[in-house]
PDB file of N, CA and C in Angstrom:
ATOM      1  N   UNK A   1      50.020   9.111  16.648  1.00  0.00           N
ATOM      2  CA  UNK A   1      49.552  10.110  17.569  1.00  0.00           C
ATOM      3  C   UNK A   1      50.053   9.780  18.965  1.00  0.00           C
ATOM      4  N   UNK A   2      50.170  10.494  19.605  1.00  0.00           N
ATOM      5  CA  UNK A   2      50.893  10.554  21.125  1.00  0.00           C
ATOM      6  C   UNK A   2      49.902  10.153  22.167  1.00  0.00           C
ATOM      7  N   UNK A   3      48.850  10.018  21.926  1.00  0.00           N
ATOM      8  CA  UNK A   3      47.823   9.579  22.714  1.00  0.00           C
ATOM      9  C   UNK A   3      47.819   8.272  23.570  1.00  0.00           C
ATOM     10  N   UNK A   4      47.439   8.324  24.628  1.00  0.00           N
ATOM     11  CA  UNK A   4      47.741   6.941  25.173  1.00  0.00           C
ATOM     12  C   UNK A   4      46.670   5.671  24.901  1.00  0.00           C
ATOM     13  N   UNK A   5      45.552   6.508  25.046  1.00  0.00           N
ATOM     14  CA  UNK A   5      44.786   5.576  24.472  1.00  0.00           C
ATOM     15  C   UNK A   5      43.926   6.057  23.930  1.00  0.00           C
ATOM     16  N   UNK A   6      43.329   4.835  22.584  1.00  0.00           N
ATOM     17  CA  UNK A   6      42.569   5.875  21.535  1.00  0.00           C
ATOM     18  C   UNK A   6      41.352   6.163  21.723  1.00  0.00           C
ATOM     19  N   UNK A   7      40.681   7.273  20.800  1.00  0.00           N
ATOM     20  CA  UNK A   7      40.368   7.922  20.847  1.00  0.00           C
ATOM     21  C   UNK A   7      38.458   7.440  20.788  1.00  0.00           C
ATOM     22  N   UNK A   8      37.504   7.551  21.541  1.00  0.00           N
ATOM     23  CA  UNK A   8      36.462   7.328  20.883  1.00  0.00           C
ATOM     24  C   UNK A   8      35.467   7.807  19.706  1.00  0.00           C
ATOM     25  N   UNK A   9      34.915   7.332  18.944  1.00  0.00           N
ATOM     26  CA  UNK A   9      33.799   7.541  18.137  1.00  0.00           C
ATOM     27  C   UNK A   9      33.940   9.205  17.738  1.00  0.00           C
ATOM     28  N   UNK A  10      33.063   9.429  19.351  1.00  0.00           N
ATOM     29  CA  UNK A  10      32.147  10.948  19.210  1.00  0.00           C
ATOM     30  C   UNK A  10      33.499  11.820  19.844  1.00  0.00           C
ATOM     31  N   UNK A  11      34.540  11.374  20.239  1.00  0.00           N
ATOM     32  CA  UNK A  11      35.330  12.650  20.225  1.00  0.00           C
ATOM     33  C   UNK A  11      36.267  12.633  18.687  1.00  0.00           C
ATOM     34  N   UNK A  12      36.692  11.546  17.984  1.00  0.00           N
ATOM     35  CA  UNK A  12      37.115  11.841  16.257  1.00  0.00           C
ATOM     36  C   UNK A  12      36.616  13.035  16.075  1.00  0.00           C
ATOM     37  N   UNK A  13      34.822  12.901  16.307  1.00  0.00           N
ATOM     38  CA  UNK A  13      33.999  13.613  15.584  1.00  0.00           C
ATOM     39  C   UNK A  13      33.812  14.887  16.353  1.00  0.00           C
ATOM     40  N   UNK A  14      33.925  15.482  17.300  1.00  0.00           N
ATOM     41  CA  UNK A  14      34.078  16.520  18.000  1.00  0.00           C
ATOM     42  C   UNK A  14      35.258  17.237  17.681  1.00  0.00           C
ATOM     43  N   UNK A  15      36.710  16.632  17.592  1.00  0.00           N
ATOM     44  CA  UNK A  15      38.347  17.354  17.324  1.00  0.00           C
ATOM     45  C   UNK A  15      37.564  17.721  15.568  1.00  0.00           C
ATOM     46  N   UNK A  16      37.623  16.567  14.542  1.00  0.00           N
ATOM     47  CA  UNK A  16      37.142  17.480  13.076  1.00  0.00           C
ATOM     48  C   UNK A  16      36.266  18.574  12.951  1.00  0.00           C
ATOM     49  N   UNK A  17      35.257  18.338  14.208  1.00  0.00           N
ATOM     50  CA  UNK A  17      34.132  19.225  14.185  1.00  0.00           C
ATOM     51  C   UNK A  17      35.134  20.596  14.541  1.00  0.00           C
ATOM     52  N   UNK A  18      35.660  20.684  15.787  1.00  0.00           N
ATOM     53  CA  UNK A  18      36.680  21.600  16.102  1.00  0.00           C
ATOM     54  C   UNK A  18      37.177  22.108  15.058  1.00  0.00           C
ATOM     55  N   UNK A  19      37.976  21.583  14.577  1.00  0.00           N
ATOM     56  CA  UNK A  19      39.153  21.581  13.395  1.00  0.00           C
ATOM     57  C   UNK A  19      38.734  22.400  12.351  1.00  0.00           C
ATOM     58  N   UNK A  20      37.070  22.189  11.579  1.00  0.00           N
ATOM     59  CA  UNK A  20      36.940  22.533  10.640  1.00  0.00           C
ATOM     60  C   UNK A  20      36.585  24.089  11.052  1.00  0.00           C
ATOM     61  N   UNK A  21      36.083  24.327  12.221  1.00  0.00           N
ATOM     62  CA  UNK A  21      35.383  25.782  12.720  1.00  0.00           C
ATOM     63  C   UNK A  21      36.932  26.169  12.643  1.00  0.00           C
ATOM     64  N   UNK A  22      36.375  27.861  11.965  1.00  0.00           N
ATOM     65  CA  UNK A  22      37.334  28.673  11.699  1.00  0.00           C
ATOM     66  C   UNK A  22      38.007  29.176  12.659  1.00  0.00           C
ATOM     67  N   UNK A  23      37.298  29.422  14.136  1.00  0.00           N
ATOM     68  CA  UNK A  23      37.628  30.450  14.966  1.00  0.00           C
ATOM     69  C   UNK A  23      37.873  29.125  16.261  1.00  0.00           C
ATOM     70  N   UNK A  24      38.045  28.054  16.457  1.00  0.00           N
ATOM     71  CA  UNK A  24      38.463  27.441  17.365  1.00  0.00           C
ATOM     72  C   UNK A  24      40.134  26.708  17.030  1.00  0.00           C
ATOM     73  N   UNK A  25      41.259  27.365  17.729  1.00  0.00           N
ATOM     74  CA  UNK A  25      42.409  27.421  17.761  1.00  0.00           C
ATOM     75  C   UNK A  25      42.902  25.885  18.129  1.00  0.00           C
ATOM     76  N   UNK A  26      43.919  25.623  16.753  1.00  0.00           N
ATOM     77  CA  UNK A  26      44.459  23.794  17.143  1.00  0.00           C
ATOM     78  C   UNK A  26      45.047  24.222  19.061  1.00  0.00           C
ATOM     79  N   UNK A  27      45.277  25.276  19.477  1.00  0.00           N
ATOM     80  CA  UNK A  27      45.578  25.300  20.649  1.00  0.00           C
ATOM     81  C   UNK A  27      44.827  24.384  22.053  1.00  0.00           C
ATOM     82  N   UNK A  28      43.389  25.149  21.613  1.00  0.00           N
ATOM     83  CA  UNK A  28      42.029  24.455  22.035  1.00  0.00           C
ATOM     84  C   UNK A  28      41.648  22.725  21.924  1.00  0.00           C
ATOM     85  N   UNK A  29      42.134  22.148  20.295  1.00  0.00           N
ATOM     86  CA  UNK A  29      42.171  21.121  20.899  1.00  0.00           C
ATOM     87  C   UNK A  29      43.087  20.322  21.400  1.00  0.00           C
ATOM     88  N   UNK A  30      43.841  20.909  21.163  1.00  0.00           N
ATOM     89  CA  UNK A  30      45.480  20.253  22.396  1.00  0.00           C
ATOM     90  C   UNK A  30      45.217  20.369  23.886  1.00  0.00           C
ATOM     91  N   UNK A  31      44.303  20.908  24.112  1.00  0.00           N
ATOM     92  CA  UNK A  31      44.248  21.145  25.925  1.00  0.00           C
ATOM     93  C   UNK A  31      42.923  20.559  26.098  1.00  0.00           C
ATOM     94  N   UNK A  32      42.080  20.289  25.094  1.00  0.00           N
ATOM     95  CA  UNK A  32      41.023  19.256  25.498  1.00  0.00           C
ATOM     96  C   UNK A  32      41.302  17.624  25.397  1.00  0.00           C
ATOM     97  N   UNK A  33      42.205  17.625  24.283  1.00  0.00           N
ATOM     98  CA  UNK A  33      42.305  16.196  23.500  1.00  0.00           C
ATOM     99  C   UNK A  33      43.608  15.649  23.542  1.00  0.00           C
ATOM    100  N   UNK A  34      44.864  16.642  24.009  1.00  0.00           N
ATOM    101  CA  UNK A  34      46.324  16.194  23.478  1.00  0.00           C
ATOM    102  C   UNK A  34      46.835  16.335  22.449  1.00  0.00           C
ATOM    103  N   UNK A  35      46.183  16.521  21.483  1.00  0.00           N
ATOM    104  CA  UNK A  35      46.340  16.150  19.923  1.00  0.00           C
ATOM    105  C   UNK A  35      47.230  17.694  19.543  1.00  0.00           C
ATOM    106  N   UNK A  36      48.388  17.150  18.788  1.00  0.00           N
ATOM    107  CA  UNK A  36      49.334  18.551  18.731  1.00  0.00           C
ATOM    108  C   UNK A  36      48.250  18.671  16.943  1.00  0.00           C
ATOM    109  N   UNK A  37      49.249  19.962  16.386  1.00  0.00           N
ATOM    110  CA  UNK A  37      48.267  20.421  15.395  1.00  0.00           C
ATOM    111  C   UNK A  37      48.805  19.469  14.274  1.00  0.00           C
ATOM    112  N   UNK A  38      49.970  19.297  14.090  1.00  0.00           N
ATOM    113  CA  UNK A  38      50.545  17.671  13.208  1.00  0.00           C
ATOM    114  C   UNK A  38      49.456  16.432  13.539  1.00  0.00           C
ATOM    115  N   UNK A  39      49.276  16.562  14.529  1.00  0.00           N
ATOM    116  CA  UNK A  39      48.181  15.295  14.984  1.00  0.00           C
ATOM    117  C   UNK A  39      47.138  15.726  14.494  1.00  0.00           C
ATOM    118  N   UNK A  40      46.026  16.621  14.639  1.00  0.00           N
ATOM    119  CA  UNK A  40      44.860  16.882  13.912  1.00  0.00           C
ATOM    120  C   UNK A  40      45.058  17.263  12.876  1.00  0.00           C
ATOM    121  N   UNK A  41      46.159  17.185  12.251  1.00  0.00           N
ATOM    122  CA  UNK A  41      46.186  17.180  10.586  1.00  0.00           C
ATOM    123  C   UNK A  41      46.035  15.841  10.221  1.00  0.00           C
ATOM    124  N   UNK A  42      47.041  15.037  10.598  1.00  0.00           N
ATOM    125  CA  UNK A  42      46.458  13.745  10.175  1.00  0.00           C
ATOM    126  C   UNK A  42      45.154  12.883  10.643  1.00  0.00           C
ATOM    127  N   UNK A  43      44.635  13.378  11.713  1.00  0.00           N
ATOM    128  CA  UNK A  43      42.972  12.833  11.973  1.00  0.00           C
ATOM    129  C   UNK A  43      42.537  13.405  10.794  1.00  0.00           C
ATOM    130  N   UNK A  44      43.001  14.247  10.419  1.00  0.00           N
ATOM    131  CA  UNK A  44      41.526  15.418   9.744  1.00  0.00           C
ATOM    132  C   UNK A  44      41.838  14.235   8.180  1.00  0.00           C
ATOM    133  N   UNK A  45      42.970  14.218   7.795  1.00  0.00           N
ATOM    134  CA  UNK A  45      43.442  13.196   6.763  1.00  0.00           C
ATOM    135  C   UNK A  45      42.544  12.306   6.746  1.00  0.00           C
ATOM    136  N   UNK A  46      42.724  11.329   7.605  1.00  0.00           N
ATOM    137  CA  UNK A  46      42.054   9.899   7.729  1.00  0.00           C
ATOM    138  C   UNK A  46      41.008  10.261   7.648  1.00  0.00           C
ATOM    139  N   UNK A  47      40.180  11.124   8.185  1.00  0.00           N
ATOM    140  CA  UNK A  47      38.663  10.956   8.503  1.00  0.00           C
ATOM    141  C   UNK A  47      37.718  12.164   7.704  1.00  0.00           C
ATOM    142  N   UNK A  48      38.892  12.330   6.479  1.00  0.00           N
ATOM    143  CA  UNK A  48      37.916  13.189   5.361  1.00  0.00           C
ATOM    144  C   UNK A  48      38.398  12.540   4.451  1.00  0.00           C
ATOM    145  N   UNK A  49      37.660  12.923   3.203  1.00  0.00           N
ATOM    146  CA  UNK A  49      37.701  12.354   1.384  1.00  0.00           C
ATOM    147  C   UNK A  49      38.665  13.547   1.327  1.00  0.00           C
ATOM    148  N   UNK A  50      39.984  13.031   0.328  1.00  0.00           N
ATOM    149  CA  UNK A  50      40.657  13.531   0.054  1.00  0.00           C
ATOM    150  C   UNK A  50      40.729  15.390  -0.758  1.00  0.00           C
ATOM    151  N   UNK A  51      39.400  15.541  -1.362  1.00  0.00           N
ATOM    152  CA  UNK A  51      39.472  16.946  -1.996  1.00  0.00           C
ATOM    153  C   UNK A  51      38.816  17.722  -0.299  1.00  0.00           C
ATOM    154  N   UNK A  52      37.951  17.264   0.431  1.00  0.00           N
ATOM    155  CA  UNK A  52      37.315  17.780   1.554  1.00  0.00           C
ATOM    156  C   UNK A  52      38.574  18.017   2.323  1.00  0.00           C
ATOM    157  N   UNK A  53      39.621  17.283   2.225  1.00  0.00           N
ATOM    158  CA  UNK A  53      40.819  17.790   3.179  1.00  0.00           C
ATOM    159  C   UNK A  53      41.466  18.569   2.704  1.00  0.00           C
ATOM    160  N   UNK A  54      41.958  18.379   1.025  1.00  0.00           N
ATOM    161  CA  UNK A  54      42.661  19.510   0.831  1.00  0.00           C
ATOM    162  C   UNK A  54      41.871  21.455   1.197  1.00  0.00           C
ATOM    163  N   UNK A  55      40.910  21.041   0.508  1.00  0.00           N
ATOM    164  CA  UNK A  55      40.088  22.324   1.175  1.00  0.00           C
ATOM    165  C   UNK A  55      40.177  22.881   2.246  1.00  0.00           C
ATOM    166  N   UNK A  56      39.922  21.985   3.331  1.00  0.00           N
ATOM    167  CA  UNK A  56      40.045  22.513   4.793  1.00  0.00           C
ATOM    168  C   UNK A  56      41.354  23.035   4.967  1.00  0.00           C
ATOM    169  N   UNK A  57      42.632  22.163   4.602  1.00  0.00           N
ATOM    170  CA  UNK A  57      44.120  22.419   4.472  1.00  0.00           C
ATOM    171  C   UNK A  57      44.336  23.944   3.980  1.00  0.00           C
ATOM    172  N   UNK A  58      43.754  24.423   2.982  1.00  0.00           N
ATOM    173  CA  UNK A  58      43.998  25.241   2.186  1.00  0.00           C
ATOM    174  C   UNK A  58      43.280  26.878   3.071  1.00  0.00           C
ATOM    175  N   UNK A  59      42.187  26.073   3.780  1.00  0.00           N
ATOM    176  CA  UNK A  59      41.739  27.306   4.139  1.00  0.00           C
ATOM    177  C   UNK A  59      42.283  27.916   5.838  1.00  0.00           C
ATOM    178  N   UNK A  60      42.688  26.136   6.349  1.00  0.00           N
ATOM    179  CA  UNK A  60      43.093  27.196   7.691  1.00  0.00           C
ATOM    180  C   UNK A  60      44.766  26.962   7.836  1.00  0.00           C
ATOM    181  N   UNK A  61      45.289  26.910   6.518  1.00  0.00           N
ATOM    182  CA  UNK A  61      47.052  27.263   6.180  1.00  0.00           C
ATOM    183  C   UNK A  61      46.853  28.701   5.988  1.00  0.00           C
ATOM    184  N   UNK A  62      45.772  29.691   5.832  1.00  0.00           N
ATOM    185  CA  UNK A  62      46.158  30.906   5.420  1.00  0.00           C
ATOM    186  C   UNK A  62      45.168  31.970   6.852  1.00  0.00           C
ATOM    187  N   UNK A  63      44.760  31.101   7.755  1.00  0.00           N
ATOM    188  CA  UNK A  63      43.999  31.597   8.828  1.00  0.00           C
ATOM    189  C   UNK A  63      44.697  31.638  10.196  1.00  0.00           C
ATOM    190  N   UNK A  64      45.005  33.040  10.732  1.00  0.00           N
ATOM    191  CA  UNK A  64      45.147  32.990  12.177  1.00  0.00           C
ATOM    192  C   UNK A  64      44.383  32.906  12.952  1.00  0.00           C
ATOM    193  N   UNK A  65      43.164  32.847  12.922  1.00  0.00           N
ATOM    194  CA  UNK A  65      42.639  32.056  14.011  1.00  0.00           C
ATOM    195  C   UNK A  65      43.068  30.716  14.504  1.00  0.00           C
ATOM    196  N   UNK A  66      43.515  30.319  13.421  1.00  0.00           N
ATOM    197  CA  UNK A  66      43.635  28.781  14.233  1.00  0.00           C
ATOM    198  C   UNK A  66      44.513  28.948  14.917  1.00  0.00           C
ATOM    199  N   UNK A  67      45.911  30.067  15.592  1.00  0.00           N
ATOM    200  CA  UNK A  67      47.156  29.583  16.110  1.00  0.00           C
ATOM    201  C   UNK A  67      46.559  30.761  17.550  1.00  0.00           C
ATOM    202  N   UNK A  68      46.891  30.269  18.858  1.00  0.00           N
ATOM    203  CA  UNK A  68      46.126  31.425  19.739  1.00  0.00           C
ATOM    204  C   UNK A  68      47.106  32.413  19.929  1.00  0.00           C
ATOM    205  N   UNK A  69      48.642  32.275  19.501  1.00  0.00           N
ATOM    206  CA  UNK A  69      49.990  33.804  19.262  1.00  0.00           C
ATOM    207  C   UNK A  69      49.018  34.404  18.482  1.00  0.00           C
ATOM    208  N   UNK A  70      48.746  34.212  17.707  1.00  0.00           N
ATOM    209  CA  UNK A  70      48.422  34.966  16.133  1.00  0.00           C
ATOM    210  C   UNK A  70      47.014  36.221  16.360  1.00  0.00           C
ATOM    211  N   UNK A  71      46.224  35.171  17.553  1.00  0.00           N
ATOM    212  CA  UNK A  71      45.007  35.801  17.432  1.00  0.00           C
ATOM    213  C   UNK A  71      45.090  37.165  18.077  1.00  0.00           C
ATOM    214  N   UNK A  72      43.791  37.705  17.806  1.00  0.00           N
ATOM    215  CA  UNK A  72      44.330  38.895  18.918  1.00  0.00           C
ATOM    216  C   UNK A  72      42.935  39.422  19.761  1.00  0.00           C
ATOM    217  N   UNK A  73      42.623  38.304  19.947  1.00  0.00           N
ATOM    218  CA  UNK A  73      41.251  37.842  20.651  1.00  0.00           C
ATOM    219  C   UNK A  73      41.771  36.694  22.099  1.00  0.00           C
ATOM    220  N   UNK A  74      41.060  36.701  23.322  1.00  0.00           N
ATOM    221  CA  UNK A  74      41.614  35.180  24.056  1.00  0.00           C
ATOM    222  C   UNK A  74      39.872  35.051  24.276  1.00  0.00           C
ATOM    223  N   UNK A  75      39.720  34.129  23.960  1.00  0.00           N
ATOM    224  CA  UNK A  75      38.913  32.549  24.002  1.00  0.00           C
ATOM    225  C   UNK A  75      38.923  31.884  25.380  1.00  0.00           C
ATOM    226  N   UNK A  76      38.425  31.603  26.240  1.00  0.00           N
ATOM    227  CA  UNK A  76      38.486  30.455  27.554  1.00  0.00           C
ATOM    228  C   UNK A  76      37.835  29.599  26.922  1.00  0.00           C
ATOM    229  N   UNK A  77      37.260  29.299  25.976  1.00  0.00           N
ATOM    230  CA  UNK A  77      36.453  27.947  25.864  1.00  0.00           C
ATOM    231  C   UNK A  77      36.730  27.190  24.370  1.00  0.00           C
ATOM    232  N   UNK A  78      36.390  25.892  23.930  1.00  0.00           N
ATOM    233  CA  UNK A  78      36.581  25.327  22.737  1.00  0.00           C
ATOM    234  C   UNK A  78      35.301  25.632  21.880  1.00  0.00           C
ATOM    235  N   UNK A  79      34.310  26.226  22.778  1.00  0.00           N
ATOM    236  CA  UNK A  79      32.741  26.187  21.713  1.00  0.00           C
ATOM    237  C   UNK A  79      31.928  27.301  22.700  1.00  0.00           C
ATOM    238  N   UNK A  80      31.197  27.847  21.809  1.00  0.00           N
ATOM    239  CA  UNK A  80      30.127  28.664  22.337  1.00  0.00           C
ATOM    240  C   UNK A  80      29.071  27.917  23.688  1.00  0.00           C
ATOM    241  N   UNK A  81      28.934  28.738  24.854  1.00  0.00           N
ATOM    242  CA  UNK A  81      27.573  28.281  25.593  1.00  0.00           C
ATOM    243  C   UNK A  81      26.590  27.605  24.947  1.00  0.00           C
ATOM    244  N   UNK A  82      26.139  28.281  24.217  1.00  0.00           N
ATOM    245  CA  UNK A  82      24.327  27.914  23.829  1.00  0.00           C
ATOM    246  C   UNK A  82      24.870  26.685  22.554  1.00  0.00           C
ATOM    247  N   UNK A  83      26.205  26.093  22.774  1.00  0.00           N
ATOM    248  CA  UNK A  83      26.138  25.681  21.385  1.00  0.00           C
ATOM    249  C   UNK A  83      25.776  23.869  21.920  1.00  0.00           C
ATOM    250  N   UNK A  84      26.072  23.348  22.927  1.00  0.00           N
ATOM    251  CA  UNK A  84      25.450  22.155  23.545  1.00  0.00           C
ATOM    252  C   UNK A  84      24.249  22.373  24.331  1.00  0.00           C
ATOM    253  N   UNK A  85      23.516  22.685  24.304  1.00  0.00           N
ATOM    254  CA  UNK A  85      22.351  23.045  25.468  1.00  0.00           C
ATOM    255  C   UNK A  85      21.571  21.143  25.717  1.00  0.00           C
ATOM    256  N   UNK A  86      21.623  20.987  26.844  1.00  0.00           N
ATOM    257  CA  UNK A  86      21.237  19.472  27.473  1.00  0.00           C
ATOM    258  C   UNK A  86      20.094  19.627  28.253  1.00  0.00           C
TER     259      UNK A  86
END
């Protein structure tokens, strides 16, 4: 990964969390995280059981949401408001 330095804990777990939501674009996490979409393929690799990845693989290889050309929606954010409330 191109990253300069790695990555902590709770953001792994924030980019998969990303990753697996249908409607948040590998675009989104490249401008939060760096991580090109080759790169969160292989996080998503490492840090799932192998049938849990092919699945995910399978489902957002056939989804434009994930690419932000494709969509035909624009997004400013990686996650809903109400979805961290502190």
């Amino acid at each position: 990964m191109k990253t300069t330095k790695p990555l902590a804990e709770a953001d792994v777990s924030r980019i998969v969390e990303m990753a697996w939501e249908d409607r948040t674009p590998f675009d989104a996490i490249e401008d939060d995280y760096g991580l090109s979409e080759a790169e969160v393929i292989k996080l998503m690799r490492l840090n799932m059981k192998p049938s849990s990845f092919r699945l995910w693989r399978a489902r957002v290889s056939a989804r434009a949401t994930k690419h932000r050309a494709k969509r035909q929606f624009t997004v400013g954010r990686a996650y809903c408001p109400s979805q961290y409330k502190r």
